[in-house]
Protein backbone atom coordinates (compact mmCIF):
# COMPACT_ATOMS: atom_id res chain seq x y z
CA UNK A 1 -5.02 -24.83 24.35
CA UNK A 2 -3.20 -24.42 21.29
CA UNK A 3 -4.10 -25.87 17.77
CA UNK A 4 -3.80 -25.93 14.10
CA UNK A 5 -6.29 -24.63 11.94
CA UNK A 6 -6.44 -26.36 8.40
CA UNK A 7 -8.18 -25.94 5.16
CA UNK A 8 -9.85 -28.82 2.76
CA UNK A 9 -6.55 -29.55 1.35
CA UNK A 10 -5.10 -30.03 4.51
CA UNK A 11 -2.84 -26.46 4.51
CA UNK A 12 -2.19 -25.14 7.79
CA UNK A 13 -4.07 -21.78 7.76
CA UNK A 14 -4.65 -20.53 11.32
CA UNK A 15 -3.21 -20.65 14.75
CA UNK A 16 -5.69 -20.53 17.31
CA UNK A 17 -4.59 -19.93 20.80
CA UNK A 18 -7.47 -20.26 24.10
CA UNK A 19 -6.85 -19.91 27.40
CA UNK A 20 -9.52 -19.00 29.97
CA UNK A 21 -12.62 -17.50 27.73
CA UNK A 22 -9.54 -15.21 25.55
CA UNK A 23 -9.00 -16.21 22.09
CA UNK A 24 -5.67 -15.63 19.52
CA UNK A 25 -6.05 -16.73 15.92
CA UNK A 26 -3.59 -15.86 13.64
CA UNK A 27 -2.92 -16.28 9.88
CA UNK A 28 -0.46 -15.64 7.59
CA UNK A 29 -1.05 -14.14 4.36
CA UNK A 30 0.55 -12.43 1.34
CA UNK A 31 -1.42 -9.37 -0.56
CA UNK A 32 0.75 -7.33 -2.32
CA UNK A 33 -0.24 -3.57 -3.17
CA UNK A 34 -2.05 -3.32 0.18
CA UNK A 35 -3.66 0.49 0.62
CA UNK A 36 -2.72 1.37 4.53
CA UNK A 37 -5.39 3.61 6.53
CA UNK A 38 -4.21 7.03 7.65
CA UNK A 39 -4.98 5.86 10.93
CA UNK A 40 -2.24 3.08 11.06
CA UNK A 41 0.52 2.91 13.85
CA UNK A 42 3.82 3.25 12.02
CA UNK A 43 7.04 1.42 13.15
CA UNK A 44 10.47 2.08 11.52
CA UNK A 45 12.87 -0.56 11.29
CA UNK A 46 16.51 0.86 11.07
CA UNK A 47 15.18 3.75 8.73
CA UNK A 48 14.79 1.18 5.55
CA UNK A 49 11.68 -0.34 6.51
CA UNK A 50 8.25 0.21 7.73
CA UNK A 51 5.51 -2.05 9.64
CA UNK A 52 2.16 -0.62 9.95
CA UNK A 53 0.10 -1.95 12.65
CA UNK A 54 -3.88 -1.11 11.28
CA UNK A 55 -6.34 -2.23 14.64
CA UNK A 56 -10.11 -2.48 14.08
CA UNK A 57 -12.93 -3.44 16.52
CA UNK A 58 -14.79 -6.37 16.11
CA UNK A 59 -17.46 -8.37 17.37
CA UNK A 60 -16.27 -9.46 21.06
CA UNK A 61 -12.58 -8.42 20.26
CA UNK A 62 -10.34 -6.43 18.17
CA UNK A 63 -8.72 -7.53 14.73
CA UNK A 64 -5.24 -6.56 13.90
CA UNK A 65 -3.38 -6.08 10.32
CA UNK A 66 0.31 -5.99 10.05
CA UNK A 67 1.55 -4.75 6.92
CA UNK A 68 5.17 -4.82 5.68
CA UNK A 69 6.46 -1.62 3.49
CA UNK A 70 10.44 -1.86 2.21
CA UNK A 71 9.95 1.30 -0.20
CA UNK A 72 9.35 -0.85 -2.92
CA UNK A 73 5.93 -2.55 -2.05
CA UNK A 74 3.64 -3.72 0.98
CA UNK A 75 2.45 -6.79 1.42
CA UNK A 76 0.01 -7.82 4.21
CA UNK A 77 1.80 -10.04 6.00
CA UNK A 78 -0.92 -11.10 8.83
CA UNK A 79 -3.82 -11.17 10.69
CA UNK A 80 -5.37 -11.84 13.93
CA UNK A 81 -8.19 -11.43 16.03
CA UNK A 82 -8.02 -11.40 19.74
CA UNK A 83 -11.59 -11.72 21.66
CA UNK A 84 -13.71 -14.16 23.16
CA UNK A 85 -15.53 -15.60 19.83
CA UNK A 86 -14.74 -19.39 19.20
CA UNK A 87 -11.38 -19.73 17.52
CA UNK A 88 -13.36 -21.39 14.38
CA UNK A 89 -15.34 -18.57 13.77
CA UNK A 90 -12.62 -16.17 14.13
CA UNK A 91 -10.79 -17.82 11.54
CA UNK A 92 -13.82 -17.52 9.14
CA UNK A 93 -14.10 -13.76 10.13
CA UNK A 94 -10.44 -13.41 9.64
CA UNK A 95 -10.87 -15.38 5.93
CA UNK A 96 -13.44 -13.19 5.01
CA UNK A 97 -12.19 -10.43 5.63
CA UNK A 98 -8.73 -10.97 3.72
CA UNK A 99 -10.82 -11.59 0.60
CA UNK A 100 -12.57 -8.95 0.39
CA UNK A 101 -8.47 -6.85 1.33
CA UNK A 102 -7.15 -9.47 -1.54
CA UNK A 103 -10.69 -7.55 -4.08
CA UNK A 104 -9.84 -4.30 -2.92
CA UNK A 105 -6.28 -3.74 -1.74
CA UNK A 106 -7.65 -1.31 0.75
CA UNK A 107 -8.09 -2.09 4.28
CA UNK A 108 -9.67 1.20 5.06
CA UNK A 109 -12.49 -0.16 3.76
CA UNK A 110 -12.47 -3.10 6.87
């Protein structure tokens, strides 16, 4: 089953994918000045730009950070949990979590 999460304004916020006890949720977001973890998978794109993939265990599951570098800036771009929590919950895990990225900038500290 696939379905929208949305907030009290009625934003779309989360994607939340479940099929047989697994659980996706997904969200978009957009913090600039993002401090990546040593421990982050790097992946070049063409030389110019990087990704960095930054994976932490969770609860049931695993959550996952994407972060997009140009050379100029990063920005966390998104971030999803994959486990067996309810999708709603995982969203509010996920939401709480990119506050306290969008106090700090750092997500070593997740």
């Amino acid at each position: 089953m696939i379905s929208i999460h949305t907030d009290e304004a009625g934003e779309n916020t989360a994607r939340i994918i479940e099929v047989d006890g697994e659980v996706v949720v997904s969200m978009d977001t957009f913090i600039e000045g993002v401090v990546v973890p040593p421990d982050a998978e790097v992946v070049e794109i063409g030389g110019r730009y990087k990704l960095y993939v930054v994976r932490r265990d969770r609860p049931e599951g695993r959550i996952e950070f994407l972060v997009y570098d140009n050379g100029t800036k990063r920005q966390l771009i998104s971030a999803r949990y994959i486990g067996s929590i309810r999708g709603e919950d995982a969203v509010k895990l996920l939401k709480g979590l990119l506050d306290a990225i969008a106090k700090t900038y750092d997500l070593s500290k997740i």
